[in-house]
Structure formats: structure tokens, C-alpha cells
C-alpha atoms as a PDB file:
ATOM      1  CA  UNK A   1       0.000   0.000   0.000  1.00  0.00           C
ATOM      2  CA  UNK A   2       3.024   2.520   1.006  1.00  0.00           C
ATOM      3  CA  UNK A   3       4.521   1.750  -2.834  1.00  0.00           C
ATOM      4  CA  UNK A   4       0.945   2.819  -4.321  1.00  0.00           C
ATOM      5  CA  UNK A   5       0.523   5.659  -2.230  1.00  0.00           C
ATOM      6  CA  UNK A   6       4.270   6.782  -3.594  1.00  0.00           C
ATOM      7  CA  UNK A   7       4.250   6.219  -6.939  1.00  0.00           C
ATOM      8  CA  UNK A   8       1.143   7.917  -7.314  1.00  0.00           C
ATOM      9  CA  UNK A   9       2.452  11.066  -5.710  1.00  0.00           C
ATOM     10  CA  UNK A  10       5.823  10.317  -7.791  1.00  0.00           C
ATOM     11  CA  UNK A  11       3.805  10.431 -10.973  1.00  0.00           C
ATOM     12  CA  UNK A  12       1.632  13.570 -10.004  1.00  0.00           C
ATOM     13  CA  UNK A  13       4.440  15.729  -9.080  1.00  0.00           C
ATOM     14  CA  UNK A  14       6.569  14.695 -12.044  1.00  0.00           C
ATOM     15  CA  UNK A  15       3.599  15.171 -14.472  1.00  0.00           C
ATOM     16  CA  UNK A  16       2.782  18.500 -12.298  1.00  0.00           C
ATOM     17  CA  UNK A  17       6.540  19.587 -12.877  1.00  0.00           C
ATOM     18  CA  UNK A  18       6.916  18.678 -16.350  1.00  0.00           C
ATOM     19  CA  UNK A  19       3.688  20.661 -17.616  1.00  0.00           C
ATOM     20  CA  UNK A  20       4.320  24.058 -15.796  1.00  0.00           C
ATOM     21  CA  UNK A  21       7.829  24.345 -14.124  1.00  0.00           C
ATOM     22  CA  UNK A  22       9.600  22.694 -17.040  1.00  0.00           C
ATOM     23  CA  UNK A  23       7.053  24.665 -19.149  1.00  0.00           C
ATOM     24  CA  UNK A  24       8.911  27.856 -18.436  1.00  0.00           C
ATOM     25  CA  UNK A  25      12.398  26.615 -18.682  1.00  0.00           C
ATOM     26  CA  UNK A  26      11.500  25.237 -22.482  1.00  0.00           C
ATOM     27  CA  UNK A  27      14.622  25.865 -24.571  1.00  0.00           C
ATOM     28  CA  UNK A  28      13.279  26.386 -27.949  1.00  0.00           C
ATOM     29  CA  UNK A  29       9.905  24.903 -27.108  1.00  0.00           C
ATOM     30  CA  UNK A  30      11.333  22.153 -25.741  1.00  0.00           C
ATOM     31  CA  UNK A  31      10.765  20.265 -23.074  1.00  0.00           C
ATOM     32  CA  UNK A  32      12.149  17.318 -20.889  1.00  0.00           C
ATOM     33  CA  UNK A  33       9.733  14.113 -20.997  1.00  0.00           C
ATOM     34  CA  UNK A  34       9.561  13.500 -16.952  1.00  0.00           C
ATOM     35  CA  UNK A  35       7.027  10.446 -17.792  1.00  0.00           C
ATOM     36  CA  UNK A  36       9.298   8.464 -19.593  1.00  0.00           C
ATOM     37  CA  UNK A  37      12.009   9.037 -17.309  1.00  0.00           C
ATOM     38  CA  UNK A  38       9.711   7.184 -14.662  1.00  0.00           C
ATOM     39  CA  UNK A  39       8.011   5.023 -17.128  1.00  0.00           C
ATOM     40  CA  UNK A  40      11.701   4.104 -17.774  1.00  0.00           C
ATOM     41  CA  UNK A  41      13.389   4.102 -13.994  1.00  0.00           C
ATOM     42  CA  UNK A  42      10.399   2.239 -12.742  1.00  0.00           C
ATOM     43  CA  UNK A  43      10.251  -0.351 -15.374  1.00  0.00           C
ATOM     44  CA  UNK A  44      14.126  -1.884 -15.033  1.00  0.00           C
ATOM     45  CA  UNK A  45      14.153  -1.332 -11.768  1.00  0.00           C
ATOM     46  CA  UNK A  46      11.161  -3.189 -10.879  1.00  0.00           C
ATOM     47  CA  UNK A  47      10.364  -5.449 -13.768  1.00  0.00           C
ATOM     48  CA  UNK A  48       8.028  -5.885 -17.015  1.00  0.00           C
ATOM     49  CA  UNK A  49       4.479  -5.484 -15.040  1.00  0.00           C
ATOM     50  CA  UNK A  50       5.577  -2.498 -13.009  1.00  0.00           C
ATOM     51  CA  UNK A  51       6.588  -0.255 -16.047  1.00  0.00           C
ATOM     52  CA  UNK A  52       3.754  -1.315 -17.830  1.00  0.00           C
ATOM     53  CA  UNK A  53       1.171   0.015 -15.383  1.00  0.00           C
ATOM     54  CA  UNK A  54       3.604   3.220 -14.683  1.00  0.00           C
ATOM     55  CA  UNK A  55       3.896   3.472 -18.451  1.00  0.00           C
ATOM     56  CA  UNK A  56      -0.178   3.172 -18.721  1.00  0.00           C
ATOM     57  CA  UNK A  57      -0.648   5.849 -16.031  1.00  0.00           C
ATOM     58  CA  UNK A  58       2.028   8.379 -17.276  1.00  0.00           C
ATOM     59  CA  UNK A  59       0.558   8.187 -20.825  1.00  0.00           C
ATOM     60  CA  UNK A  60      -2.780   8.193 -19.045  1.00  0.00           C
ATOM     61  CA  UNK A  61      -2.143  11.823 -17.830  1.00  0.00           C
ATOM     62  CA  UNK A  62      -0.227  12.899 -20.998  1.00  0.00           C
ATOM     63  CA  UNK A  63      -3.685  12.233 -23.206  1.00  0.00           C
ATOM     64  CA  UNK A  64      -6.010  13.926 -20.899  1.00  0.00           C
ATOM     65  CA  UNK A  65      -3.980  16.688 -20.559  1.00  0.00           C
ATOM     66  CA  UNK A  66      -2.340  17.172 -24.598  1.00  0.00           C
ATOM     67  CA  UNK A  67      -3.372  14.161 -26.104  1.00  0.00           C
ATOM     68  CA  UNK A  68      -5.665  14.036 -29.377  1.00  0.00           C
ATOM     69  CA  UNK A  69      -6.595  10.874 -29.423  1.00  0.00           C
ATOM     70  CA  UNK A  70      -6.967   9.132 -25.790  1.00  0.00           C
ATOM     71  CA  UNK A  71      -5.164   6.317 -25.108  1.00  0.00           C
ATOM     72  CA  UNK A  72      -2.099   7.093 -27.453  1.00  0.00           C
ATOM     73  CA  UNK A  73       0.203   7.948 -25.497  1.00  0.00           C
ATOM     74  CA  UNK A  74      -0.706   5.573 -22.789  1.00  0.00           C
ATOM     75  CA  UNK A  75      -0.043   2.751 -25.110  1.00  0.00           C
ATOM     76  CA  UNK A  76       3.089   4.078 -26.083  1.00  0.00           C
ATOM     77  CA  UNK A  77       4.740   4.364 -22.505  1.00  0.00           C
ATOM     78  CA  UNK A  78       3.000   1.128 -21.758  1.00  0.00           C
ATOM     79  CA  UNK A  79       4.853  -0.650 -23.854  1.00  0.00           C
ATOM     80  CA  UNK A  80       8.302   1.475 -23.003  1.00  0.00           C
ATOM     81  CA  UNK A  81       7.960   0.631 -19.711  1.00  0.00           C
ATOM     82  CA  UNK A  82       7.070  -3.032 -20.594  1.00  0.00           C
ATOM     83  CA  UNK A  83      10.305  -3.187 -22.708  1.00  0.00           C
ATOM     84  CA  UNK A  84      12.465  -1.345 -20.329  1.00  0.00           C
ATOM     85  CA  UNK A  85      11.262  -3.830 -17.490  1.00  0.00           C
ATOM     86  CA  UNK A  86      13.410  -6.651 -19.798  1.00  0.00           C
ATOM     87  CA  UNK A  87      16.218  -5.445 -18.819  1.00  0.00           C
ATOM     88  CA  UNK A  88      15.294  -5.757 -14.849  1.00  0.00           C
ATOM     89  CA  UNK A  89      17.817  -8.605 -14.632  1.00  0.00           C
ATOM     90  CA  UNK A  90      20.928  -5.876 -15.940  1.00  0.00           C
ATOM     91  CA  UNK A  91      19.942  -3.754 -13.231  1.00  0.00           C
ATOM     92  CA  UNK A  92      21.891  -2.398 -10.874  1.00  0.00           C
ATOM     93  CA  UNK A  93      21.567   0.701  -8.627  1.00  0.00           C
ATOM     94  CA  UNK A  94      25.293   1.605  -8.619  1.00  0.00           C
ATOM     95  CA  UNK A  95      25.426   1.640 -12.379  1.00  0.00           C
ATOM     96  CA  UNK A  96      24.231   4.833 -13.762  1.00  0.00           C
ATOM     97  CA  UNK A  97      25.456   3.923 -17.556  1.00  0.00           C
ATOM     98  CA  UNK A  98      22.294   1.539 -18.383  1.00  0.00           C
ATOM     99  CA  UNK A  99      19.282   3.600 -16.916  1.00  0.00           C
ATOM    100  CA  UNK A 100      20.936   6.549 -19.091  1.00  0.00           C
ATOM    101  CA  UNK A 101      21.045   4.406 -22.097  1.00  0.00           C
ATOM    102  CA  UNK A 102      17.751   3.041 -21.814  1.00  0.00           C
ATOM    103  CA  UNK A 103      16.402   6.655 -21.004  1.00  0.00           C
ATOM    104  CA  UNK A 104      17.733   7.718 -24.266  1.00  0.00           C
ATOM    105  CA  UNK A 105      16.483   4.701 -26.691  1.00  0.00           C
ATOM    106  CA  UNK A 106      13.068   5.670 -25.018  1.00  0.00           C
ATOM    107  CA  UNK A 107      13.095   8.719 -25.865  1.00  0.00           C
ATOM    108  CA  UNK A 108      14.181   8.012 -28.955  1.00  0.00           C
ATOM    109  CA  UNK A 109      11.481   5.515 -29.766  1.00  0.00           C
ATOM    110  CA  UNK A 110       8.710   7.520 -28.333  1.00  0.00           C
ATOM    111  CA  UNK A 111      10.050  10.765 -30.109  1.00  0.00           C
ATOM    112  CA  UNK A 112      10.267   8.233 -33.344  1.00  0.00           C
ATOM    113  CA  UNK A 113       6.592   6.396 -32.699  1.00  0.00           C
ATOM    114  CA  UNK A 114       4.811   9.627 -32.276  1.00  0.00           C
ATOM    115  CA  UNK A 115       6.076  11.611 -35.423  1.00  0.00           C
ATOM    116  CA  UNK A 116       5.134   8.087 -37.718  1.00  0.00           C
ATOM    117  CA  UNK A 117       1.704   8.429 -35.958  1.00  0.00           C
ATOM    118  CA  UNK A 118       0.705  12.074 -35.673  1.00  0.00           C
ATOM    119  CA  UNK A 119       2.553  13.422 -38.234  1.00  0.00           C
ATOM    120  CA  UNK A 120       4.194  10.861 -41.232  1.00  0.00           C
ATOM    121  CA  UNK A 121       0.609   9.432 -41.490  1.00  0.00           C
ATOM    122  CA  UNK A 122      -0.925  12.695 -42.155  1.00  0.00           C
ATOM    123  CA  UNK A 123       1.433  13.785 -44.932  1.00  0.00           C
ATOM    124  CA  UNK A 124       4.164  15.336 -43.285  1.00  0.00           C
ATOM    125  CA  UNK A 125       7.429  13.888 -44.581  1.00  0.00           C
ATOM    126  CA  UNK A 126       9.688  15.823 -43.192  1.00  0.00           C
ATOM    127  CA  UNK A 127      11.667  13.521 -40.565  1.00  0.00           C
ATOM    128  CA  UNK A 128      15.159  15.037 -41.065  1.00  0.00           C
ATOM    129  CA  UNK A 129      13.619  18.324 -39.892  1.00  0.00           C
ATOM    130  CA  UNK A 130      11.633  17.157 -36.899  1.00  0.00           C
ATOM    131  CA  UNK A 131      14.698  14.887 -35.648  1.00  0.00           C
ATOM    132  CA  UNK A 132      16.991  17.427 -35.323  1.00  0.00           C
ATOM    133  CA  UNK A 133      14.967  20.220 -34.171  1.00  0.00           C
ATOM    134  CA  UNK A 134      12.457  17.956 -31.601  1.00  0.00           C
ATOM    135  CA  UNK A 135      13.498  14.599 -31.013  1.00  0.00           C
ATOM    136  CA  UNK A 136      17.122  14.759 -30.206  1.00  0.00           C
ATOM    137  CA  UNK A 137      16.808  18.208 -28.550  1.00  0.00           C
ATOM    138  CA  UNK A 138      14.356  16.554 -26.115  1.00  0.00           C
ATOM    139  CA  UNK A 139      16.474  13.505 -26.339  1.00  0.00           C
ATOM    140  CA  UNK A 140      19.681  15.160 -24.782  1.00  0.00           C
ATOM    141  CA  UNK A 141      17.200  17.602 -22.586  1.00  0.00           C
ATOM    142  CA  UNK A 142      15.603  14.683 -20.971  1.00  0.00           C
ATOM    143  CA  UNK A 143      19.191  13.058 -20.324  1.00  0.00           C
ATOM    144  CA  UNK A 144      20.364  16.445 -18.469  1.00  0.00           C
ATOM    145  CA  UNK A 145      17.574  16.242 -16.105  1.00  0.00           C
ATOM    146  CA  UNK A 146      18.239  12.379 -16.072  1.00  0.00           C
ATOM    147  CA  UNK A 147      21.132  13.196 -14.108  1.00  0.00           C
ATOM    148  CA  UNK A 148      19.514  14.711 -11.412  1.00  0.00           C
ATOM    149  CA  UNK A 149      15.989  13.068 -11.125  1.00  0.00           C
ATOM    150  CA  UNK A 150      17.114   9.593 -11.461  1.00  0.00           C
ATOM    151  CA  UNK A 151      19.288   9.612  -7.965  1.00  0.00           C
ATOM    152  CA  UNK A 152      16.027  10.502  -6.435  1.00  0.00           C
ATOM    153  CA  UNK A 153      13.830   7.815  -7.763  1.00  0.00           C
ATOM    154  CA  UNK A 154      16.644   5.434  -7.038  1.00  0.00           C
ATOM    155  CA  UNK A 155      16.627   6.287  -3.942  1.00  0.00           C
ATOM    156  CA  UNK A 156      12.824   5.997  -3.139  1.00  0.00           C
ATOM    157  CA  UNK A 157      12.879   2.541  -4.657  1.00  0.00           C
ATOM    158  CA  UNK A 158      15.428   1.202  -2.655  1.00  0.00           C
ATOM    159  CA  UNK A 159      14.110   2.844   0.628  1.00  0.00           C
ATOM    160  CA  UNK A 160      10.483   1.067  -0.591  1.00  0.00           C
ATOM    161  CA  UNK A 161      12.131  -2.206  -1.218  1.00  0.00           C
ATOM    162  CA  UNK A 162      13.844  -1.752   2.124  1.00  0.00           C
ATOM    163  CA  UNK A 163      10.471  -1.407   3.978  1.00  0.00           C
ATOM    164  CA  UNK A 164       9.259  -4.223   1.809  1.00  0.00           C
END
């Protein structure tokens, strides 16, 4: 019940934080994706089922909030976090190199999935463009505030697992 009760104030500050303080520190109307940071923590750290839901619940809040279609983006970070929760057996906490990586592919993928399905779909073939002036911007964005945010949710994970 304490690990509910946590991750669901995890995810509300982080989604509260990414859409108005991070909202004001935009660097060329760019963001840092918060959700898949914890879609992507939570899912190698505590397996396939646990980033799924966190992935479902993050993507949740991103489609009621800026989503077109609901249920988009929820499916998207569903399956990142599903994916990411693969490599739960490669974890470990003192190794900062693989949640980094994994970060980055995610954002990658999800920066990659979204522009095929919002944008290539409708007509828009201009994927040089959008990769360099979105996706990798928000790419290396995300990783910068990696470096600080991930320590945290490390930390709260192994405290939780502690009390477990």
C-alpha cells in the first residue's frame, strides 16, 4: 500500500513539474519528458508489469492533458515501460550507464513512434527536420535532467524495497 501511495504522488508531481515548471524553462519549445524518465526508472528497476502500469498511467495523464486521441500515449509508454522492465535482470543501482542508455532509446522511440503516428501518417514527410529540431533536442534535454531526477527515484525505490 506505502509503494501505491508513492508512486502515485511520484507520478503527479513529475507530471505536475513537467507541464508548468519545465514549461517555463523550455529551450526552444522544448521540453524534458519527466514520464518516460519514470516510465523508464520504474520499469528496469522493478520489472516488465511495473513499467507497464507506470507506463499506462504516465501516458494516461499525458492524453487527458495534450493528447488528441486518448489512449495514445498511454499505449506508447506502456509498452516502453514493458520493454524497459526486460532489462530488470541488468539492473543495478550503482550503475548509472544503463538507466541513461535506456532513457535515451526511449526517448528516442517515443520521439520516433509519435512523429510516424501524428505526423508521417498525415502527410508530413519531413523527418530530417523534426529529428533534429524535436526529437534529439528533447532527447539530450531529458538526459540532463536524467542526471539529477534519477538519484532521487533510485533512492525511493530502494528505501520502498527496504520497507518491503
Amino acid at each position: 500500500m506505502r509503494r501505491k501511495i508513492l508512486l502515485t504522488i511520484t507520478i503527479l508531481v513529475c507530471f505536475v513539474l513537467q507541464c508548468t515548471v519545465f514549461r517555463s524553462l523550455a529551450f526552444g519549445g522544448i521540453i524534458p519528458n519527466l514520464m518516460i524518465i519514470l516510465t523508464s526508472s520504474f520499469g528496469f528497476m522493478r520489472g516488465e508489469r511495473e513499467g507497464l502500469i507506470i507506463g499506462f498511467i504516465c501516458g494516461l495523464l499525458c492524453d487527458i492533458l495534450h493528447g488528441d486521441i486518448l489512449g495514445f500515449y498511454a499505449l506508447v509508454l506502456m509498452y516502453i515501460g514493458f520493454i524497459n522492465g526486460k532489462f530488470c535482470r541488468l539492473f543495478y543501482p550503482e550503475d548509472i550507464k544503463l538507466p541513461i542508455a535506456l532513457i535515451v532509446v526511449s526517448d528516442l522511440t517515443y520521439g520516433i513512434i509519435c512523429y510516424t503516428l501524428q505526423f508521417l501518417l498525415r502527410g508530413k514527410f519531413d523527418f530530417p527536420y523534426y529529428f533534429t529540431k524535436v526529437i534529439l533536442p528533447e532527447a539530450v534535454y531529458t538526459i540532463i535532467v536524467t542526471i539529477f531526477i534519477y538519484p532521487v527515484v533510485l533512492k525511493m525505490n530502494s528505501w520502498l524495497e527496504s520497507k518491503e
